[in-house]
PDB file of N, CA and C in Angstrom:
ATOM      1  N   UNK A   1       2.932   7.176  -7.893  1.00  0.00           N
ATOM      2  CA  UNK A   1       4.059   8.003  -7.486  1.00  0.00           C
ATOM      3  C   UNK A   1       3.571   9.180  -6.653  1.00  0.00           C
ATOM      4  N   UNK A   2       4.325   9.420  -5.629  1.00  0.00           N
ATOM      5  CA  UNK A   2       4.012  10.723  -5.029  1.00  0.00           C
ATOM      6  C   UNK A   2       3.871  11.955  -6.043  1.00  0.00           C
ATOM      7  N   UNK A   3       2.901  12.589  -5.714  1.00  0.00           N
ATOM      8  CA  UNK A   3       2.598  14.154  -6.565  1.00  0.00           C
ATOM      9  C   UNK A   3       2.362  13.758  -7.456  1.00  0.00           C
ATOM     10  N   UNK A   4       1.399  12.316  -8.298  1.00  0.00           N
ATOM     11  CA  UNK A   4       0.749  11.883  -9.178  1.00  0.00           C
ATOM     12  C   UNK A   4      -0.305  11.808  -9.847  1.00  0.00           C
ATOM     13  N   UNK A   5      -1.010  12.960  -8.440  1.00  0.00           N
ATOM     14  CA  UNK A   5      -2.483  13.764  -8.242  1.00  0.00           C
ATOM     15  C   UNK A   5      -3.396  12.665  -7.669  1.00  0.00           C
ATOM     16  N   UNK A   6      -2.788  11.480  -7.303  1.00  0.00           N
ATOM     17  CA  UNK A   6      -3.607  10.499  -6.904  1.00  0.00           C
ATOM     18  C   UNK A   6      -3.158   9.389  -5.052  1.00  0.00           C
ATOM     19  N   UNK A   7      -3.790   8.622  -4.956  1.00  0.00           N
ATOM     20  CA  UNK A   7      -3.376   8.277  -3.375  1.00  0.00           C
ATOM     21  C   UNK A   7      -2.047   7.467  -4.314  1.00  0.00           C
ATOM     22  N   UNK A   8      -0.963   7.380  -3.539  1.00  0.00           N
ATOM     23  CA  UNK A   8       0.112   6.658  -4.028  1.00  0.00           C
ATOM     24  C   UNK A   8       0.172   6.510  -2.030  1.00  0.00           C
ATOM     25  N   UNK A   9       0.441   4.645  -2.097  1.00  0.00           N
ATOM     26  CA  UNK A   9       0.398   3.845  -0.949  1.00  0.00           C
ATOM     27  C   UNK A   9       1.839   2.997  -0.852  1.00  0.00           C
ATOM     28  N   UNK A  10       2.511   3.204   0.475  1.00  0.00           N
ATOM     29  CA  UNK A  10       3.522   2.630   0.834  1.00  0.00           C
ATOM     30  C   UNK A  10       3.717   1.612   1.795  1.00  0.00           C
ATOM     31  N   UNK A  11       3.960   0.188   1.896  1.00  0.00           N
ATOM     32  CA  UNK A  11       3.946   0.025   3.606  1.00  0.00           C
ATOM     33  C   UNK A  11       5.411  -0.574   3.671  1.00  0.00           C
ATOM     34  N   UNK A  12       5.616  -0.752   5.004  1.00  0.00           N
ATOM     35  CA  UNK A  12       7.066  -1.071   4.984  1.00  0.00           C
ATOM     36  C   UNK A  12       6.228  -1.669   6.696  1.00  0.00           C
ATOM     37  N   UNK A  13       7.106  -2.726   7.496  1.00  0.00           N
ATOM     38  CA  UNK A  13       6.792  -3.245   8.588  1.00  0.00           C
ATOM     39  C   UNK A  13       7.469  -2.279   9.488  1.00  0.00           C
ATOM     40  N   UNK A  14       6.685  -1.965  10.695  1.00  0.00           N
ATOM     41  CA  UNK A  14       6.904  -1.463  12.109  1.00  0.00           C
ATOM     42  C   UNK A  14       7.982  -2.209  12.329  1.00  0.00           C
ATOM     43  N   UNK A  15       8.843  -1.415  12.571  1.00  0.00           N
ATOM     44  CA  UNK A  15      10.632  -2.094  12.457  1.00  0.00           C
ATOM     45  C   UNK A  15      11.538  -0.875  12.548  1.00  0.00           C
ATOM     46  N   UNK A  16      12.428  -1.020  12.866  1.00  0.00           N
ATOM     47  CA  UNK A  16      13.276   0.471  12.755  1.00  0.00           C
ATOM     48  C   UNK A  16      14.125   0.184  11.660  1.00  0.00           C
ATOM     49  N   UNK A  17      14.242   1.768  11.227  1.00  0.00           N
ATOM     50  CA  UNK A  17      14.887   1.607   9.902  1.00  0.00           C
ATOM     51  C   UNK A  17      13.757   1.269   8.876  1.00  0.00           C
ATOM     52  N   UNK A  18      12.782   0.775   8.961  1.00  0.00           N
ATOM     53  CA  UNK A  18      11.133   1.049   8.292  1.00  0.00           C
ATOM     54  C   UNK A  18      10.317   1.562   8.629  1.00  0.00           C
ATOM     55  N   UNK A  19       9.280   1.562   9.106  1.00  0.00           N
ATOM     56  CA  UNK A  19       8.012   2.617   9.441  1.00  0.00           C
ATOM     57  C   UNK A  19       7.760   2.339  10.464  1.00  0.00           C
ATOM     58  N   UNK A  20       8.623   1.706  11.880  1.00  0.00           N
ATOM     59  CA  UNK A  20       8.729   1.818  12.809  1.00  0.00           C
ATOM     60  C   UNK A  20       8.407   3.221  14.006  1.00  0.00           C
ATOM     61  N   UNK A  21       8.694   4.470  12.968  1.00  0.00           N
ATOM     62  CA  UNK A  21       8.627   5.991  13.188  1.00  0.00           C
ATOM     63  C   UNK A  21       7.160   6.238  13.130  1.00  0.00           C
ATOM     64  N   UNK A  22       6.277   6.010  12.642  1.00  0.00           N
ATOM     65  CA  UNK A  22       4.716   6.063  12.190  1.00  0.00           C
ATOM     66  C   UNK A  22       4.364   6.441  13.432  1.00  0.00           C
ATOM     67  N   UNK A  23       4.613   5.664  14.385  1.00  0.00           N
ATOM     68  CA  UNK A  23       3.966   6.214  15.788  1.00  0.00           C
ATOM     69  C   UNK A  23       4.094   6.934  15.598  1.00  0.00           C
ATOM     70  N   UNK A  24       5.224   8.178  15.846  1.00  0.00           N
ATOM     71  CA  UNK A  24       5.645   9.181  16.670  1.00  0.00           C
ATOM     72  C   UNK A  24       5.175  10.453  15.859  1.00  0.00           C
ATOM     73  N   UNK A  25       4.517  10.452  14.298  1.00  0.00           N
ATOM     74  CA  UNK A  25       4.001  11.403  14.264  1.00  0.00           C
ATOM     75  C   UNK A  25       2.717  12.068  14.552  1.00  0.00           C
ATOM     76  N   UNK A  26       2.575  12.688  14.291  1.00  0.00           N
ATOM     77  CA  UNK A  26       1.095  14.077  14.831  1.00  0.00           C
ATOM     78  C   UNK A  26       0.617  14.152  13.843  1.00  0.00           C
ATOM     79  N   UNK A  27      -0.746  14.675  13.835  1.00  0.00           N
ATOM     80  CA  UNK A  27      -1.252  15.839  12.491  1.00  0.00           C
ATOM     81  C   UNK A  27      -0.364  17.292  12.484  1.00  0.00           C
ATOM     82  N   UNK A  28       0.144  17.568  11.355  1.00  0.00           N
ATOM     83  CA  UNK A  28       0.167  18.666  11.035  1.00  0.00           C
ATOM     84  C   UNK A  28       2.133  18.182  10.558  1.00  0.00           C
ATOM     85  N   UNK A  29       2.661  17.190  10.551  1.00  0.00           N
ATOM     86  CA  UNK A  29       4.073  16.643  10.939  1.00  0.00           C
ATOM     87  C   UNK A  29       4.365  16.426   9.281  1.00  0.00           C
ATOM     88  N   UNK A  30       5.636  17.006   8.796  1.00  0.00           N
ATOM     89  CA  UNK A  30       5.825  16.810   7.585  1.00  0.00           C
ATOM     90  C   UNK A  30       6.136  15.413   7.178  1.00  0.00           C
ATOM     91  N   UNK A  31       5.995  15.133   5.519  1.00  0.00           N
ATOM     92  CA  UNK A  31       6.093  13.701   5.222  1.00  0.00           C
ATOM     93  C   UNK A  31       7.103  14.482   3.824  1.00  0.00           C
ATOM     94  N   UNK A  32       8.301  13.716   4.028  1.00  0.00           N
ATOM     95  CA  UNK A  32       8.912  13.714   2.145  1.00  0.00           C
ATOM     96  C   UNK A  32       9.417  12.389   1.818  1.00  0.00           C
ATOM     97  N   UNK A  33       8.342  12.774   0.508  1.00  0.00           N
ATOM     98  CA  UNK A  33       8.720  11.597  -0.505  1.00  0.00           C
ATOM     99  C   UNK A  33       9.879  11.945  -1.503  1.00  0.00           C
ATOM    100  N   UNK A  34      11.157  11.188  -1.380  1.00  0.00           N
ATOM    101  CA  UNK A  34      11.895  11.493  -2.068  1.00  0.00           C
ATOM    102  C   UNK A  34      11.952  10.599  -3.483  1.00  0.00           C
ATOM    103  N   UNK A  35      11.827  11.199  -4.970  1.00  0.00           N
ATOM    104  CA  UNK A  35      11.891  10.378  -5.795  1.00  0.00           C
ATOM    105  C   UNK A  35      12.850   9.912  -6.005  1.00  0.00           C
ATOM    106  N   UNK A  36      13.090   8.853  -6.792  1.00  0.00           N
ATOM    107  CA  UNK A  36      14.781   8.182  -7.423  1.00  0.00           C
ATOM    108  C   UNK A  36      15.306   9.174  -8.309  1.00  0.00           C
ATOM    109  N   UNK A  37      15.185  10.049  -8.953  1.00  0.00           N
ATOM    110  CA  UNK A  37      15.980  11.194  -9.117  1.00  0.00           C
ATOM    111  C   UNK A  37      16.037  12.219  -8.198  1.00  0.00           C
ATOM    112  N   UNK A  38      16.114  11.674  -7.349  1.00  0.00           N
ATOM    113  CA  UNK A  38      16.000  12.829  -6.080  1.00  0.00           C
ATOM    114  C   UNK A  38      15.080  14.204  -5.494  1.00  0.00           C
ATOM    115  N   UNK A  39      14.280  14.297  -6.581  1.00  0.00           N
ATOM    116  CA  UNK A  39      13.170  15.371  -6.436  1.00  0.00           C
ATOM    117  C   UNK A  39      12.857  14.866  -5.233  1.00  0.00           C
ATOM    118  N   UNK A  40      11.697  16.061  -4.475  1.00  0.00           N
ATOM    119  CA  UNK A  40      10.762  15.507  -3.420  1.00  0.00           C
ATOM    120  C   UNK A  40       9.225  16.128  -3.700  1.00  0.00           C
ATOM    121  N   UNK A  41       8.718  15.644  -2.968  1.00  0.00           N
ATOM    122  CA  UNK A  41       7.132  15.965  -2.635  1.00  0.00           C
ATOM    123  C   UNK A  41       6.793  16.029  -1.167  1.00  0.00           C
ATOM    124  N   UNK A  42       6.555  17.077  -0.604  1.00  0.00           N
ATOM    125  CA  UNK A  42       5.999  17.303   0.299  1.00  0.00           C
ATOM    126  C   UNK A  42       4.634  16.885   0.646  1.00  0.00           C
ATOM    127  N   UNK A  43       4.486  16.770   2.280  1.00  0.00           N
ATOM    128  CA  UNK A  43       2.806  16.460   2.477  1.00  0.00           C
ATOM    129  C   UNK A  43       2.913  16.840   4.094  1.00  0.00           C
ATOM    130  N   UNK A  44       1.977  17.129   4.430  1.00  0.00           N
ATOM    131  CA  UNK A  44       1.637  17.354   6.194  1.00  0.00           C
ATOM    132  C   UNK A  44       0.796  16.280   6.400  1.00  0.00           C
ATOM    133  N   UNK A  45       0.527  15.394   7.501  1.00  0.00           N
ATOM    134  CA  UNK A  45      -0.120  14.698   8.050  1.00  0.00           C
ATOM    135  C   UNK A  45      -1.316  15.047   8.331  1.00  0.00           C
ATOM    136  N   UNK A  46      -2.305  14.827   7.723  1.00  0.00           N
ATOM    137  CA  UNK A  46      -4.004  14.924   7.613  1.00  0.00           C
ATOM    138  C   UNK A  46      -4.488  14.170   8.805  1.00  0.00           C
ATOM    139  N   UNK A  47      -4.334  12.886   8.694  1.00  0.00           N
ATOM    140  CA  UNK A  47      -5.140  11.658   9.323  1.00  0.00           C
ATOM    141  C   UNK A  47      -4.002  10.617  10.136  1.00  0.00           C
ATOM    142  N   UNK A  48      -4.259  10.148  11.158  1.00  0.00           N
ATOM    143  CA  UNK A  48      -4.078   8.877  11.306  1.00  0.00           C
ATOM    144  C   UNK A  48      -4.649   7.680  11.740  1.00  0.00           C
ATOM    145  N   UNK A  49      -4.904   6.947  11.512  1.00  0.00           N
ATOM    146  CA  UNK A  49      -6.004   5.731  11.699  1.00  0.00           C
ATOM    147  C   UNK A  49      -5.487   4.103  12.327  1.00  0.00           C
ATOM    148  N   UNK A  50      -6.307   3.669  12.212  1.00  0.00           N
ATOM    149  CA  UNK A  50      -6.036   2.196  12.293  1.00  0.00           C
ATOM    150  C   UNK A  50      -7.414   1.456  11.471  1.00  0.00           C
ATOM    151  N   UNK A  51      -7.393   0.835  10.902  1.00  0.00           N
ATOM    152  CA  UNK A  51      -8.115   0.253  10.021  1.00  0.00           C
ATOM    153  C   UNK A  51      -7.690  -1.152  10.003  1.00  0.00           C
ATOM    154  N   UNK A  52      -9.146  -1.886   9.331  1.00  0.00           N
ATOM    155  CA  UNK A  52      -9.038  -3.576   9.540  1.00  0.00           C
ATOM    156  C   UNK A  52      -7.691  -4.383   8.838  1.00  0.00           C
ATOM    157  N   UNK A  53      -7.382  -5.137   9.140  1.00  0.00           N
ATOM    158  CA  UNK A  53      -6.421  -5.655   8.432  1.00  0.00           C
ATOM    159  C   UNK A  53      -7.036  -5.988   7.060  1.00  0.00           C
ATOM    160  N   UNK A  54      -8.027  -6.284   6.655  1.00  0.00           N
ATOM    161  CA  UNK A  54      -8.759  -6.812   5.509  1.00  0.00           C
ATOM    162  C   UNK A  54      -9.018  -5.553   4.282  1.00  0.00           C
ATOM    163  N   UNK A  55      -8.942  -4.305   5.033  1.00  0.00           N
ATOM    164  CA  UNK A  55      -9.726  -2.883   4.404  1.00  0.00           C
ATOM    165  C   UNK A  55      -8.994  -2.650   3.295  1.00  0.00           C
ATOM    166  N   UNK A  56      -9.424  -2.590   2.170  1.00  0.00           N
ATOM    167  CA  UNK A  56      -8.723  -2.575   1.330  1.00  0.00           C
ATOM    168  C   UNK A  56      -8.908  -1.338   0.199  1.00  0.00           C
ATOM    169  N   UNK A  57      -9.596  -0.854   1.097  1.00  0.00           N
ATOM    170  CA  UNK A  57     -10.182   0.855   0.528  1.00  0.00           C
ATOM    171  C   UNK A  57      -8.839   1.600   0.795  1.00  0.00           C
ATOM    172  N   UNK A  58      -7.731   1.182   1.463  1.00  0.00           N
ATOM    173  CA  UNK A  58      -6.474   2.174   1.829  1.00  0.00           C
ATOM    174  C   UNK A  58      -5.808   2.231   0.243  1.00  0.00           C
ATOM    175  N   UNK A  59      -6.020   1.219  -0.575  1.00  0.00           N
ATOM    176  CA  UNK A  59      -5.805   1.092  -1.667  1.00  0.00           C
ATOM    177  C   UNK A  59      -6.319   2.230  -2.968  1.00  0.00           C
ATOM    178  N   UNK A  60      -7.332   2.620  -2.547  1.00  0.00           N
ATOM    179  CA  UNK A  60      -8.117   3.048  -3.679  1.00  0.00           C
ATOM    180  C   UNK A  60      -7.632   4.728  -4.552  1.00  0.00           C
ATOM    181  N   UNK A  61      -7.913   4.244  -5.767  1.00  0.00           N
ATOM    182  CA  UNK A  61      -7.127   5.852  -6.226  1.00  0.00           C
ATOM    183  C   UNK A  61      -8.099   6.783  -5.644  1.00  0.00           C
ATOM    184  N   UNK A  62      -7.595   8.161  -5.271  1.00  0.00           N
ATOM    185  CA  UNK A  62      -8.663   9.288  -5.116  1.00  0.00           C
ATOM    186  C   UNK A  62      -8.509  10.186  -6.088  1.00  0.00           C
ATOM    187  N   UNK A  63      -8.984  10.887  -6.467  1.00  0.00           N
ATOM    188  CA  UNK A  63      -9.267  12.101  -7.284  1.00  0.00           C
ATOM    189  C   UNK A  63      -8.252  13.313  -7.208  1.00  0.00           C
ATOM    190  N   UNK A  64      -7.386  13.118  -5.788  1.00  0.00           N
ATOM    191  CA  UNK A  64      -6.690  14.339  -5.553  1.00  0.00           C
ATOM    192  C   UNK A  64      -5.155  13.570  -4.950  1.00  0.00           C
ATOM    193  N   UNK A  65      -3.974  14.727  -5.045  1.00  0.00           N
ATOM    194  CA  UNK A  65      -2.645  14.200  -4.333  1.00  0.00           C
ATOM    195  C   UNK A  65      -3.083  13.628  -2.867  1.00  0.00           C
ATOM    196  N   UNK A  66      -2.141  12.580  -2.408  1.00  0.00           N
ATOM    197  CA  UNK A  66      -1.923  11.660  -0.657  1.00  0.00           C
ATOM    198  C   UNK A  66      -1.073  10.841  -0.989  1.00  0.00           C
ATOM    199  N   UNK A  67      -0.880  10.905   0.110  1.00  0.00           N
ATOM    200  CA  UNK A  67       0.244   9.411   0.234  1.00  0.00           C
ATOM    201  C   UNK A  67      -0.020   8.975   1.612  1.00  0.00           C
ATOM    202  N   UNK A  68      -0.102   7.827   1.406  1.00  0.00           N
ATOM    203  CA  UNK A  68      -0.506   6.514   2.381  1.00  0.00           C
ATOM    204  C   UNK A  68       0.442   5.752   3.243  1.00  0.00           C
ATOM    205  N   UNK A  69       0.662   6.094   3.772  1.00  0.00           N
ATOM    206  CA  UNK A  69       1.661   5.044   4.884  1.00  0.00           C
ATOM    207  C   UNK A  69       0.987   3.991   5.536  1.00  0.00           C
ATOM    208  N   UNK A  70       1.425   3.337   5.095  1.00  0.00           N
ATOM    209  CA  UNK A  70       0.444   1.880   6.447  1.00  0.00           C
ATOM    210  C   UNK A  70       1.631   0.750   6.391  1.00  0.00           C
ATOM    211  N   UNK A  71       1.526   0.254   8.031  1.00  0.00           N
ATOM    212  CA  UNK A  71       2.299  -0.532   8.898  1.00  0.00           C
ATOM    213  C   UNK A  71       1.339  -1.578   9.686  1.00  0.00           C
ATOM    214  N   UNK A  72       2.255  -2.447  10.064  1.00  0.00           N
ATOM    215  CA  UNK A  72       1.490  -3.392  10.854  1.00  0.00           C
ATOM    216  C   UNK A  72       1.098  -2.787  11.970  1.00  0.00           C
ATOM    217  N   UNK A  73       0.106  -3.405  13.525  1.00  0.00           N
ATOM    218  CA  UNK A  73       0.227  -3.130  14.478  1.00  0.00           C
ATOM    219  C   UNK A  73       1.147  -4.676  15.566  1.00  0.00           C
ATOM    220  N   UNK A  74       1.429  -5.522  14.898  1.00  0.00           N
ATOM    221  CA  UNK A  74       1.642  -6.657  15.341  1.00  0.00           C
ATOM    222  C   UNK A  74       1.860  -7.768  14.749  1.00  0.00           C
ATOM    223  N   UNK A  75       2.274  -8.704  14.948  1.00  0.00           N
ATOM    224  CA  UNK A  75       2.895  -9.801  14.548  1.00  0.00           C
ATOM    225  C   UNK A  75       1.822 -11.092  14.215  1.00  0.00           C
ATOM    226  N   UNK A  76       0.711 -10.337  14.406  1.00  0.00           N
ATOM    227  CA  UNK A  76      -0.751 -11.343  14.084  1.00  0.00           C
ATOM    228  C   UNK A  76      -1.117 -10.985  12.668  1.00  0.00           C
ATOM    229  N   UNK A  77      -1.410 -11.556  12.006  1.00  0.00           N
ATOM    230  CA  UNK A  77      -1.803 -10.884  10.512  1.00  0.00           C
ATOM    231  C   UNK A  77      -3.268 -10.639  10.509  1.00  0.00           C
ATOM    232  N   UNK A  78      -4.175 -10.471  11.474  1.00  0.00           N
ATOM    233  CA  UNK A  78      -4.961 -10.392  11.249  1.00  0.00           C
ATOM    234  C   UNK A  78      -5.695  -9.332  12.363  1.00  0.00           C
ATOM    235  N   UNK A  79      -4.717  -8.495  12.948  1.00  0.00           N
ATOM    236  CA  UNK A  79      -4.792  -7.065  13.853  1.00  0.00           C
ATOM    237  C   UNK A  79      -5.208  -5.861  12.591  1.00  0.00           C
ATOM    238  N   UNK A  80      -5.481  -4.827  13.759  1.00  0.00           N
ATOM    239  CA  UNK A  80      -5.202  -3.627  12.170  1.00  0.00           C
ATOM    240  C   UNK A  80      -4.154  -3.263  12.007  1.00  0.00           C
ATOM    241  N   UNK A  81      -4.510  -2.247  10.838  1.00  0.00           N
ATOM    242  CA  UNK A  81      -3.279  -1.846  10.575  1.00  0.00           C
ATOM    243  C   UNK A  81      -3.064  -0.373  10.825  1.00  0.00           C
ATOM    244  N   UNK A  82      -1.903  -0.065  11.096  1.00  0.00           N
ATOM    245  CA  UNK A  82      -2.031   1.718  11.277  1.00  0.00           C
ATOM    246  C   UNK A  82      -1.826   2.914  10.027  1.00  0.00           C
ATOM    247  N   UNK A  83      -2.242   4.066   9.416  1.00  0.00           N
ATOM    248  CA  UNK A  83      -1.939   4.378   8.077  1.00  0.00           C
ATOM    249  C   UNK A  83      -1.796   5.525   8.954  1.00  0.00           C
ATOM    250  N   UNK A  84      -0.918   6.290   8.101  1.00  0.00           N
ATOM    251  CA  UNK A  84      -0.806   7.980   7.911  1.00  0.00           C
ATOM    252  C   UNK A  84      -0.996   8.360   6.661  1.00  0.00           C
ATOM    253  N   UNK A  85      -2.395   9.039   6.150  1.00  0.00           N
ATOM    254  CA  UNK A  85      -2.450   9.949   5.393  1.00  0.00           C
ATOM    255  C   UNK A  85      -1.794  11.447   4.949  1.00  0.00           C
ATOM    256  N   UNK A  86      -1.010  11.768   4.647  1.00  0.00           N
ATOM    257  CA  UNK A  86      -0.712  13.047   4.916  1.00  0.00           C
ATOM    258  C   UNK A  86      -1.103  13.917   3.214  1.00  0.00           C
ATOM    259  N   UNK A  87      -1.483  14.828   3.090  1.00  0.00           N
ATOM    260  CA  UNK A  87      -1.620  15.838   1.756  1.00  0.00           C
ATOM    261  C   UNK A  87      -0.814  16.671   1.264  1.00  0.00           C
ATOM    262  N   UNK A  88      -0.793  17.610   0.513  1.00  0.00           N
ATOM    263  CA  UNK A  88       0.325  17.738  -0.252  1.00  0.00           C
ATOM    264  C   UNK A  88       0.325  19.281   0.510  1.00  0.00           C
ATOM    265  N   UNK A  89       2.004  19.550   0.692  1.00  0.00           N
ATOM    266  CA  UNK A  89       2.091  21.195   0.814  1.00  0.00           C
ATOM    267  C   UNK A  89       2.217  20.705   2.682  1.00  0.00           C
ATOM    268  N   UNK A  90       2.056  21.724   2.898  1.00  0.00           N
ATOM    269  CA  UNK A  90       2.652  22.381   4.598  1.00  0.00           C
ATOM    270  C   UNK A  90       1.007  22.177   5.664  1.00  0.00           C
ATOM    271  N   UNK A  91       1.535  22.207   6.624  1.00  0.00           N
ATOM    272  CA  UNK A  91       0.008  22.048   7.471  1.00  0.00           C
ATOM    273  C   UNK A  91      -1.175  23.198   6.915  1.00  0.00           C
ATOM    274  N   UNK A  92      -2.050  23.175   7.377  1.00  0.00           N
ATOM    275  CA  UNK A  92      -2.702  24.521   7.097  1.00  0.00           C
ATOM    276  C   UNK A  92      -3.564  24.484   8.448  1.00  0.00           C
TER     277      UNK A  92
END
């Protein structure tokens, strides 16, 4: 879960109306995770990458709050993939 103190990972396909938007952000670009009771969690955009389709380290718990966005780049399953990391709280 977002704000779980750990990486909590989402993907949804490059699509609109899914994570089609991933392009268009920056570092420093807010991310809210809204929970099913409606709380949120904030994060600013740290990183963005592209990584192997195979990498499976996007997975891994870390030690501290993130949240993971990753999308396809294409309709090949075997392109990379694109992630947005973002951390918790406002740019700094």
């Amino acid at each position: 879960q977002p704000g779980g103190g750990s990486n909590a990972l989402f993907y949804a396909h490059a699509r609109p109306g899914m994570f089609q938007g991933l392009y268009k952000l920056h570092k420093g670009d807010t991310i809210t995770a809204v929970h099913a009771d409606g709380t949120e969690a904030q994060y600013h955009v740290a990183a963005l990458e592209y990584v192997p389709y195979n990498d499976l380290s996007v997975l891994d718990q870390t030690p501290y709050d993130e949240i993971t966005l990753l999308t396809c780049t294409s309709y090949d399953s075997h392109t990379p993939r694109f992630i947005v990391i973002g951390l918790p709280g406002a740019a700094g």
